[in-house]
N, C-alpha and C. Protein backbone atom coordinates (compact mmCIF):
# COMPACT_ATOMS: atom_id res chain seq x y z
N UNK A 1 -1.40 52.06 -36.46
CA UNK A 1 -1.04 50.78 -37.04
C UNK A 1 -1.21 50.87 -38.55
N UNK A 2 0.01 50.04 -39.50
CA UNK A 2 -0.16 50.15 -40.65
C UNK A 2 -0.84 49.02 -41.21
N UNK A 3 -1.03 49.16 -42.46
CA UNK A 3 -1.81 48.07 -43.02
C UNK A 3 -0.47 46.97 -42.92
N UNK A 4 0.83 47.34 -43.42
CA UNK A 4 1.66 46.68 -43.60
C UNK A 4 2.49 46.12 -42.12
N UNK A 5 1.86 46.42 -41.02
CA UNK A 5 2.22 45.23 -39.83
C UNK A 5 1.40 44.46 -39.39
N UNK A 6 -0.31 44.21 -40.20
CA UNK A 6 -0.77 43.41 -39.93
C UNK A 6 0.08 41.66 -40.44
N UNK A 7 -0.07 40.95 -39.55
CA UNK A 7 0.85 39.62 -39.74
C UNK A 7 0.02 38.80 -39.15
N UNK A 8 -0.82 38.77 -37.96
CA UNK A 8 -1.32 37.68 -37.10
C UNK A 8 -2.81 37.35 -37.50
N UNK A 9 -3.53 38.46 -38.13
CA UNK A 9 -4.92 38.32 -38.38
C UNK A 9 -5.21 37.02 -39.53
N UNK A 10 -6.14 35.90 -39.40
CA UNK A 10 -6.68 36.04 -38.38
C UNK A 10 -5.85 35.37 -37.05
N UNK A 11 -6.64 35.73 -36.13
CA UNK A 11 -6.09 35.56 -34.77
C UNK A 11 -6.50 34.50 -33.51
N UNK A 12 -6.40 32.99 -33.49
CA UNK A 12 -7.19 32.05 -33.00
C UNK A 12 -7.96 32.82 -31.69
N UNK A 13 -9.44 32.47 -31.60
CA UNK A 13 -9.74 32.40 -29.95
C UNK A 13 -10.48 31.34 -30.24
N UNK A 14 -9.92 30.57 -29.04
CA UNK A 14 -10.98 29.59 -28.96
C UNK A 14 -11.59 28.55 -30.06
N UNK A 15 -12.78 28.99 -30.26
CA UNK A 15 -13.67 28.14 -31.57
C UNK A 15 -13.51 28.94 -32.45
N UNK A 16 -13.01 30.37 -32.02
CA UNK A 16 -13.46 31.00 -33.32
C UNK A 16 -11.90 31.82 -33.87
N UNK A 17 -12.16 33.04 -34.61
CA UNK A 17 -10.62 33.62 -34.98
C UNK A 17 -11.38 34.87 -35.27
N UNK A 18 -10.70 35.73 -34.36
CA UNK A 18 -10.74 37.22 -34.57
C UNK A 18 -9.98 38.13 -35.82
N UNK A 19 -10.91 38.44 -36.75
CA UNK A 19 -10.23 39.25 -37.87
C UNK A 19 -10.29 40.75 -37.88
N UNK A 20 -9.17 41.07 -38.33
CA UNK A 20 -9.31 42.57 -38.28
C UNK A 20 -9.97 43.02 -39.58
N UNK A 21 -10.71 44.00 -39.56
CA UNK A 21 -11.35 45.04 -40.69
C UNK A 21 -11.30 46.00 -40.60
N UNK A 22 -10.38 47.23 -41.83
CA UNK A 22 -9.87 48.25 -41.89
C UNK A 22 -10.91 49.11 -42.51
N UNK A 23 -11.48 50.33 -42.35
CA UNK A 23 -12.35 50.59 -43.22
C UNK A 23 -11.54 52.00 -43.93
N UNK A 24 -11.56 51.84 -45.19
CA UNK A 24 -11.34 53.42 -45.98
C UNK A 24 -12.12 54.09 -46.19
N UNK A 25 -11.79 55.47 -45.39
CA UNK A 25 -13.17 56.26 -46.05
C UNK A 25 -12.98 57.16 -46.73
N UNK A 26 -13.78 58.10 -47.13
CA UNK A 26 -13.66 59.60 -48.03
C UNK A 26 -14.32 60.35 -47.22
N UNK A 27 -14.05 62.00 -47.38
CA UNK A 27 -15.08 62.36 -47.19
C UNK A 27 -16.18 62.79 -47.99
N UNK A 28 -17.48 63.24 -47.31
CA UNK A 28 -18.49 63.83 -48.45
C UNK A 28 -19.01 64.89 -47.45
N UNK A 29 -18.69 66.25 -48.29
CA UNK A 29 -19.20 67.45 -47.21
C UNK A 29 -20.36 67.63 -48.34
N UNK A 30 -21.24 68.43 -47.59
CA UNK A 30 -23.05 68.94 -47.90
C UNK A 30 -22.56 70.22 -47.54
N UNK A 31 -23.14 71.50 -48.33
CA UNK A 31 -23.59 72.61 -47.59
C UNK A 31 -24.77 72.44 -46.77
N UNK A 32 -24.57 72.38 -45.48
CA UNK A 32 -25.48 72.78 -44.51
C UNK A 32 -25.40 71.75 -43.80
N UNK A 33 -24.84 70.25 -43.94
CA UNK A 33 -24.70 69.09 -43.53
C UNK A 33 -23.71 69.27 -42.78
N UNK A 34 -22.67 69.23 -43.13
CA UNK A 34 -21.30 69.27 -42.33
C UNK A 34 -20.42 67.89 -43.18
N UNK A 35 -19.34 67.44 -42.62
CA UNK A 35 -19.18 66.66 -43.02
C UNK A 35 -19.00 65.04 -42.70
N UNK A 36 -19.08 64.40 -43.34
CA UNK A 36 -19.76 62.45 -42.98
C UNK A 36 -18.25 62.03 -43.77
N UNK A 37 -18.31 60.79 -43.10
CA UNK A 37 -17.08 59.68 -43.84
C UNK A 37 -17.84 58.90 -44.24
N UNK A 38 -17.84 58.50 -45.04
CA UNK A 38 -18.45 57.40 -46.18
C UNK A 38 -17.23 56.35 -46.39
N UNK A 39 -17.42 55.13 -46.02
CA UNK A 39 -16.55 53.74 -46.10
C UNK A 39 -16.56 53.32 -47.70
N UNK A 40 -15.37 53.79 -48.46
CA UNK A 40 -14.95 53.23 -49.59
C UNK A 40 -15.26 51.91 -49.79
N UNK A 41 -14.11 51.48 -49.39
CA UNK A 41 -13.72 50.01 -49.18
C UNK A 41 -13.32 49.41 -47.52
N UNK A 42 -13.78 48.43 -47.29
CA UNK A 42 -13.49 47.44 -46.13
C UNK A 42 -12.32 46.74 -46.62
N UNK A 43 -11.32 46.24 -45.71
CA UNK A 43 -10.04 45.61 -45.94
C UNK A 43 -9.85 44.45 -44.90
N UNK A 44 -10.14 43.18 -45.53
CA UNK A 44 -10.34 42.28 -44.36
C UNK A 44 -9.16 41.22 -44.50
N UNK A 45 -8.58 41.28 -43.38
CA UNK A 45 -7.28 40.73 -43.41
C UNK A 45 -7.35 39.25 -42.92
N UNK A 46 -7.57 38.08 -43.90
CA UNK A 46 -7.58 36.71 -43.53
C UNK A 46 -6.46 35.65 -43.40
N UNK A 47 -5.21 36.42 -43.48
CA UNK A 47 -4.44 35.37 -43.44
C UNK A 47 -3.52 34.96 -44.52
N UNK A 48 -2.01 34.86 -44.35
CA UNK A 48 -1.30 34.45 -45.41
C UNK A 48 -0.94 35.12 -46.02
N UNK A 49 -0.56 36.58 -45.37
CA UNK A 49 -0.71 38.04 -45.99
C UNK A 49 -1.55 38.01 -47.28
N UNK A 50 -2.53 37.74 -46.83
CA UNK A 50 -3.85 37.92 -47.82
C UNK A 50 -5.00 39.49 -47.15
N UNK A 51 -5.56 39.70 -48.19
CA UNK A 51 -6.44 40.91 -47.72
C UNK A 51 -7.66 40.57 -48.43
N UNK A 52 -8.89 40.54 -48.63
CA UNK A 52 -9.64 41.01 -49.22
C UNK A 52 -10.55 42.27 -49.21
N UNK A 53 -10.70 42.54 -50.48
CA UNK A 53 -10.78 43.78 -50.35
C UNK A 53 -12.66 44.11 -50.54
N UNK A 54 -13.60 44.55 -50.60
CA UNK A 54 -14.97 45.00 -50.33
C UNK A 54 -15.53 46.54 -50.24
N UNK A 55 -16.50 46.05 -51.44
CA UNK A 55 -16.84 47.21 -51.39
C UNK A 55 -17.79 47.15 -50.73
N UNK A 56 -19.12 48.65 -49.84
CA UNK A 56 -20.05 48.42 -49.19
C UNK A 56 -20.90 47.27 -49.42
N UNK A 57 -21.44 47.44 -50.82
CA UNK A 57 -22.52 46.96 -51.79
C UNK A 57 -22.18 45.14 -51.60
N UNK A 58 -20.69 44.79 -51.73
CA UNK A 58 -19.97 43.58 -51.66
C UNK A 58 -19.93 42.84 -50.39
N UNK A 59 -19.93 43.81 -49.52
CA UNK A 59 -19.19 42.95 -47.83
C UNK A 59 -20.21 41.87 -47.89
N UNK A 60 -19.68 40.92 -46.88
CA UNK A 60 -20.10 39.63 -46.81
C UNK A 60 -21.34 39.88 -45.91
N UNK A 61 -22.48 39.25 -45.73
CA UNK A 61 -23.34 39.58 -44.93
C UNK A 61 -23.40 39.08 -43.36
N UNK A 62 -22.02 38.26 -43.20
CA UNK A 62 -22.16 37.98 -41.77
C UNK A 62 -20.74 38.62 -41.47
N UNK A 63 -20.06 39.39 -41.84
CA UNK A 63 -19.51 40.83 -41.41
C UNK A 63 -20.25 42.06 -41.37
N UNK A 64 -21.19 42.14 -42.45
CA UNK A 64 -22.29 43.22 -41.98
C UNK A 64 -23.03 43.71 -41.47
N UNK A 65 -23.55 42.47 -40.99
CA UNK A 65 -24.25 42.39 -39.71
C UNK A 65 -23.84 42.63 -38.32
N UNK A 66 -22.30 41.92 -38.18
CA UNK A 66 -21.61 42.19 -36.88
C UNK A 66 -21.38 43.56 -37.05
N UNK A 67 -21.28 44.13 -38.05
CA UNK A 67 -20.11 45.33 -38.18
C UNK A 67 -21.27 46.08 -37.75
N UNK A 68 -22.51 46.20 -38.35
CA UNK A 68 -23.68 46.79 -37.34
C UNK A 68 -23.90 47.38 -36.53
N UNK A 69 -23.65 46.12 -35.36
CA UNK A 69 -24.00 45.54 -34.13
C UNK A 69 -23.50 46.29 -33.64
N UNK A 70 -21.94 46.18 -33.94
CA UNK A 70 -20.60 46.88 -33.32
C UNK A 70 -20.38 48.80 -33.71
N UNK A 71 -21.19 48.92 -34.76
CA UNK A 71 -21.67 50.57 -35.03
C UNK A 71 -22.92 50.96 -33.87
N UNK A 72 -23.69 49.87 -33.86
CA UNK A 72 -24.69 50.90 -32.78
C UNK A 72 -24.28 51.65 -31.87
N UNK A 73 -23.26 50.75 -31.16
CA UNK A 73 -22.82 51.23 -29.91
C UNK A 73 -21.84 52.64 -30.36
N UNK A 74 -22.32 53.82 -29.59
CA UNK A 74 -21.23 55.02 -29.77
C UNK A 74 -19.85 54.83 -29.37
N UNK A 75 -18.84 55.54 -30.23
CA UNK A 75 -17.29 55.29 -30.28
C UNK A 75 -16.88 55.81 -28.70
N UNK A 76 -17.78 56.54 -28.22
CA UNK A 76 -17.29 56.74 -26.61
C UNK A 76 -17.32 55.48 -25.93
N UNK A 77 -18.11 54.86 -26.02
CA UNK A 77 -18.14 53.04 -25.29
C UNK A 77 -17.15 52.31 -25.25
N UNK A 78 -16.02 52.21 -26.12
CA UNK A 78 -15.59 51.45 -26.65
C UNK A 78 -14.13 51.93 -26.11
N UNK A 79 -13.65 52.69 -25.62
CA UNK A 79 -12.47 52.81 -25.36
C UNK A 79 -11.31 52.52 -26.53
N UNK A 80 -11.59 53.06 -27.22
CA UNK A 80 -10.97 52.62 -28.70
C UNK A 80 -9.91 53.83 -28.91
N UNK A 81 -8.86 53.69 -29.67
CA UNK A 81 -7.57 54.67 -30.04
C UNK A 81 -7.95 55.89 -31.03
N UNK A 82 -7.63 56.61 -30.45
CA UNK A 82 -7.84 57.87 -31.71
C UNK A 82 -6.53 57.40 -32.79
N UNK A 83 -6.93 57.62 -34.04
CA UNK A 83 -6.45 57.30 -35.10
C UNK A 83 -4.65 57.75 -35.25
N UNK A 84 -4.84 59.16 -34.17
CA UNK A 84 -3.53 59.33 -34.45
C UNK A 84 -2.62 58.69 -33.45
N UNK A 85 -2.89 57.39 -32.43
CA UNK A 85 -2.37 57.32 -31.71
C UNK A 85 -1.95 56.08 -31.96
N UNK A 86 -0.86 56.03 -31.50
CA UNK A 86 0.34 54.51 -31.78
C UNK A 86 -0.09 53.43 -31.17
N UNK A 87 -0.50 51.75 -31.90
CA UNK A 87 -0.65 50.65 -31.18
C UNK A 87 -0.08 50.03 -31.92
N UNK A 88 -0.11 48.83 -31.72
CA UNK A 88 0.45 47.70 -32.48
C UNK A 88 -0.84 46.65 -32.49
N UNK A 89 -0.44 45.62 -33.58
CA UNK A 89 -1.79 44.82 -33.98
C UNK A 89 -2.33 43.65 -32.95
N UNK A 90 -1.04 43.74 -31.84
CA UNK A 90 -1.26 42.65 -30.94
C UNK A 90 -2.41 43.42 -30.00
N UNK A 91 -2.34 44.29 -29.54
CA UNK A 91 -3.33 45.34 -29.09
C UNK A 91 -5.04 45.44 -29.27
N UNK A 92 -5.30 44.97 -30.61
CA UNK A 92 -6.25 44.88 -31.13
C UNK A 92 -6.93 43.41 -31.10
N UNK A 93 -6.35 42.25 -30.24
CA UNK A 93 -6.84 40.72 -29.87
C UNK A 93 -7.31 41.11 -28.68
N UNK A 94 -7.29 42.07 -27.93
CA UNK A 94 -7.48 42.11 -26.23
C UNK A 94 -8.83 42.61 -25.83
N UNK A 95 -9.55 42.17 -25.91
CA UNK A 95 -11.55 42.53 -25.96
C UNK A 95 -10.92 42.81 -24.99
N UNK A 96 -10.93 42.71 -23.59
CA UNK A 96 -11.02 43.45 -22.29
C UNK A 96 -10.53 44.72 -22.43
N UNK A 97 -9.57 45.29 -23.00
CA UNK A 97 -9.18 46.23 -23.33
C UNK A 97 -10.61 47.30 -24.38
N UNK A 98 -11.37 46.91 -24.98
CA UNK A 98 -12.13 47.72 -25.73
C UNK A 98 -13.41 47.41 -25.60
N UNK A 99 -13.86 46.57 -25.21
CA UNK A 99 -14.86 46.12 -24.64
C UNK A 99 -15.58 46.08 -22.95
N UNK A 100 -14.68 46.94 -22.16
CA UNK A 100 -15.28 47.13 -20.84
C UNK A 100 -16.57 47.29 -20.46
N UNK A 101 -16.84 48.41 -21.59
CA UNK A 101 -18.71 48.92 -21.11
C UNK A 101 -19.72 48.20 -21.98
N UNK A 102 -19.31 47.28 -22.81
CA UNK A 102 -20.15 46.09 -23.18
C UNK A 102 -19.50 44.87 -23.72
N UNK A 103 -19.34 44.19 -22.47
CA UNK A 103 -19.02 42.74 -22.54
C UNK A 103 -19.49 41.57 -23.17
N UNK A 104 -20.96 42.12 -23.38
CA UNK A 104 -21.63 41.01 -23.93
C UNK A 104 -21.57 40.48 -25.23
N UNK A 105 -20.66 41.68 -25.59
CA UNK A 105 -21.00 41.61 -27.68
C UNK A 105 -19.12 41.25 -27.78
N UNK A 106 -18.57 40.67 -26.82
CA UNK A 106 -17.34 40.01 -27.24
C UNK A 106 -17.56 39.04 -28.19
N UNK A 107 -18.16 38.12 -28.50
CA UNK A 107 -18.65 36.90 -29.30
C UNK A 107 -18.99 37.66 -30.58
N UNK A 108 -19.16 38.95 -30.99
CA UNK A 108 -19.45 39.45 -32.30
C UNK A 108 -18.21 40.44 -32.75
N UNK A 109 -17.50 40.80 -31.93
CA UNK A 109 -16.22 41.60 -32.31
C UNK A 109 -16.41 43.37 -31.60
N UNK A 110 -15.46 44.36 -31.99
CA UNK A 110 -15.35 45.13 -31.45
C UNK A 110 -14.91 46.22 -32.06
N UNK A 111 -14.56 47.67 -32.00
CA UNK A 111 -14.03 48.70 -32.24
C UNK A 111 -12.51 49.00 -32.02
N UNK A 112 -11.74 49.32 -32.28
CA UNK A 112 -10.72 49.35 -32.29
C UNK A 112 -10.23 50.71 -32.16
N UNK A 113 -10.37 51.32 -32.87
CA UNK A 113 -10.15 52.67 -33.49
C UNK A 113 -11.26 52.82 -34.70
N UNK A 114 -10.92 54.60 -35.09
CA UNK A 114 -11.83 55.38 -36.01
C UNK A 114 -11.85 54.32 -37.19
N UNK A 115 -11.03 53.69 -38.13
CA UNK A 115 -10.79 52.58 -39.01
C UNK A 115 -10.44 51.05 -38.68
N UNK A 116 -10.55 50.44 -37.68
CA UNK A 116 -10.06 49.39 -37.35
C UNK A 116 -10.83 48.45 -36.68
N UNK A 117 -11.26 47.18 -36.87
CA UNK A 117 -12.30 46.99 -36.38
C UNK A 117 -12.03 45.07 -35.97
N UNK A 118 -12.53 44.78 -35.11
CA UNK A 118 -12.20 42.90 -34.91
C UNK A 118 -13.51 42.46 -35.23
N UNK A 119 -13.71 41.64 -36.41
CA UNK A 119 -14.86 40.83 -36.32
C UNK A 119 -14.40 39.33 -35.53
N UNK A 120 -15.38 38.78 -34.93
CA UNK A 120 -15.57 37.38 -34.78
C UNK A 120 -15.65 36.33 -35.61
N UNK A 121 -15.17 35.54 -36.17
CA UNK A 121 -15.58 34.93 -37.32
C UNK A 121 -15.05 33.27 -37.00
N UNK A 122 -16.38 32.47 -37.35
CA UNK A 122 -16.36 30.92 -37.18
C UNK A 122 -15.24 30.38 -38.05
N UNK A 123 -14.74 29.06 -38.32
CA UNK A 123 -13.67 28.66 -39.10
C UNK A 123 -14.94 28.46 -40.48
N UNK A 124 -15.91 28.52 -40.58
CA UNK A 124 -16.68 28.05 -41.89
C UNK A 124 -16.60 29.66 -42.47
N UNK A 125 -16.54 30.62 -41.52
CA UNK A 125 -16.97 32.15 -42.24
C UNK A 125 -15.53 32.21 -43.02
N UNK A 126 -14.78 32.11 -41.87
CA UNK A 126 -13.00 32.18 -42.58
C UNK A 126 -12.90 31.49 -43.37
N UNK A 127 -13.17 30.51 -43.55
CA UNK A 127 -12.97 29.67 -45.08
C UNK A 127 -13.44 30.38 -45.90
N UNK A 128 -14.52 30.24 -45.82
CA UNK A 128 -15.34 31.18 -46.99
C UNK A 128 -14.68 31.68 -47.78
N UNK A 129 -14.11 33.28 -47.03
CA UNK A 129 -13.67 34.48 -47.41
C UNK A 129 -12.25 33.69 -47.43
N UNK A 130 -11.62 32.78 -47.18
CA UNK A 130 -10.47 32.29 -48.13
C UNK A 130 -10.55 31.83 -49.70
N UNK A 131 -12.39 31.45 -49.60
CA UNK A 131 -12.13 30.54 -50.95
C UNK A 131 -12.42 29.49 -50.40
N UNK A 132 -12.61 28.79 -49.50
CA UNK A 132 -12.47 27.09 -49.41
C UNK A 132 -13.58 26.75 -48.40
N UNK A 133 -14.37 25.88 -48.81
CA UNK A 133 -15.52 25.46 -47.92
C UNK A 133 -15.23 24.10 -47.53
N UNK A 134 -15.80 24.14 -46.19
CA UNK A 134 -15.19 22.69 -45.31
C UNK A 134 -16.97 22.75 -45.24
N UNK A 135 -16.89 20.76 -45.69
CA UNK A 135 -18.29 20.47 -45.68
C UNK A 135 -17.98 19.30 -44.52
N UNK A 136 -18.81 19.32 -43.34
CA UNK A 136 -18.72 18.36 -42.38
C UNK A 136 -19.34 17.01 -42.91
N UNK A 137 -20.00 17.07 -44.07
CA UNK A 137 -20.18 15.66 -44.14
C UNK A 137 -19.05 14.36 -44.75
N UNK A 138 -17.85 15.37 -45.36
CA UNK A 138 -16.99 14.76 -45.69
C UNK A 138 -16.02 13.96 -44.55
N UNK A 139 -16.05 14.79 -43.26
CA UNK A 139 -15.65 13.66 -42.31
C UNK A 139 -16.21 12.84 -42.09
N UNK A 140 -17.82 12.59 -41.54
CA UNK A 140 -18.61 11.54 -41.61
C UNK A 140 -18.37 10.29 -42.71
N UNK A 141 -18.30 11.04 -43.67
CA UNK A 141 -18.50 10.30 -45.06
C UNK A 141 -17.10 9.39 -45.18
N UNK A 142 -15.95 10.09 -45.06
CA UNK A 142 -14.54 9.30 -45.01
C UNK A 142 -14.07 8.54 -43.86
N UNK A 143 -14.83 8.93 -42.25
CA UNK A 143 -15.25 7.80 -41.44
C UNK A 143 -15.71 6.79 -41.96
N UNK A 144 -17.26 6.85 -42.24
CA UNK A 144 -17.70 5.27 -42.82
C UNK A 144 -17.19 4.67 -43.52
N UNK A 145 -16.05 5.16 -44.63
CA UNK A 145 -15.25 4.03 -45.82
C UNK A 145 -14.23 3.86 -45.32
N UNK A 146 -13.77 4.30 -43.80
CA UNK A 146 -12.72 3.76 -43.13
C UNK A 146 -13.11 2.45 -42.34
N UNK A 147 -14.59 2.65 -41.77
CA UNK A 147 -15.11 1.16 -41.35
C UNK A 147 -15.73 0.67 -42.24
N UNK A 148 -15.70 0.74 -43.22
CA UNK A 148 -16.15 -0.60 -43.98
C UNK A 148 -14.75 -1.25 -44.24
């Protein structure tokens, strides 16, 4: 999947909206180490062919946390696509599909592939990372000057 057929992210479920997160990496070889991918930048696709872009140091801390969660678990668990293999982005909404051998962490997001990743994210997180904060007291508040 390219960056350029993402279109649907984010992706309603329910209460919440599943976003995709792309990670870029480099490599960094060690003599004697072997070699590690190190995540450049995160690429979080919110909507409106919008992206934001993140560096480690930057990511938001309630993507970092999920993104975590969703690293503990080894890439064998996850039934996830080897990088060189063809999906499409609709592919990547289907937790049952990547999530078989742990069901429980559907509510925090999932693996996708080697770079590709679904966070979970509330409509207050998605705002956020749009830019725009929805304060619930403003409904309350524009209720009561409707009954007075």
């Amino acid at each position: 999947m390219r960056a350029n057929q993402i279109l649907h992210s984010p992706y309603p479920s329910l209460e919440n909206f599943m976003v995709i997160l792309e990670t870029e990496t480099s490599t960094n070889s060690r003599l004697h180490m072997g070699t590690t991918y190190v995540p450049n930048s995160y690429n979080v696709y919110i909507g409106d062919n919008t992206k934001r872009i993140f560096k480690p140091a930057t990511l938001p801390t309630c993507i970092k946390s999920k993104l975590a969660m969703i690293k503990s678990i080894p890439k064998e668990e996850w039934n996830a696509y080897k990088d060189d293999e063809l999906f499409n982005e609709l592919d990547c909404y289907l937790p049952q599909n990547n999530t078989q051998n742990n069901p429980d962490i559907t509510h925090i997001g999932w693996c996708v592939s080697d770079s590709i990743y679904v966070i979970i994210l509330s409509n207050e997180e998605l705002s956020e990372l749009k830019g725009t904060r929805i304060d619930p007291r403003e409904k309350s508040q524009s209720k009561s000057q409707k009954n007075s």
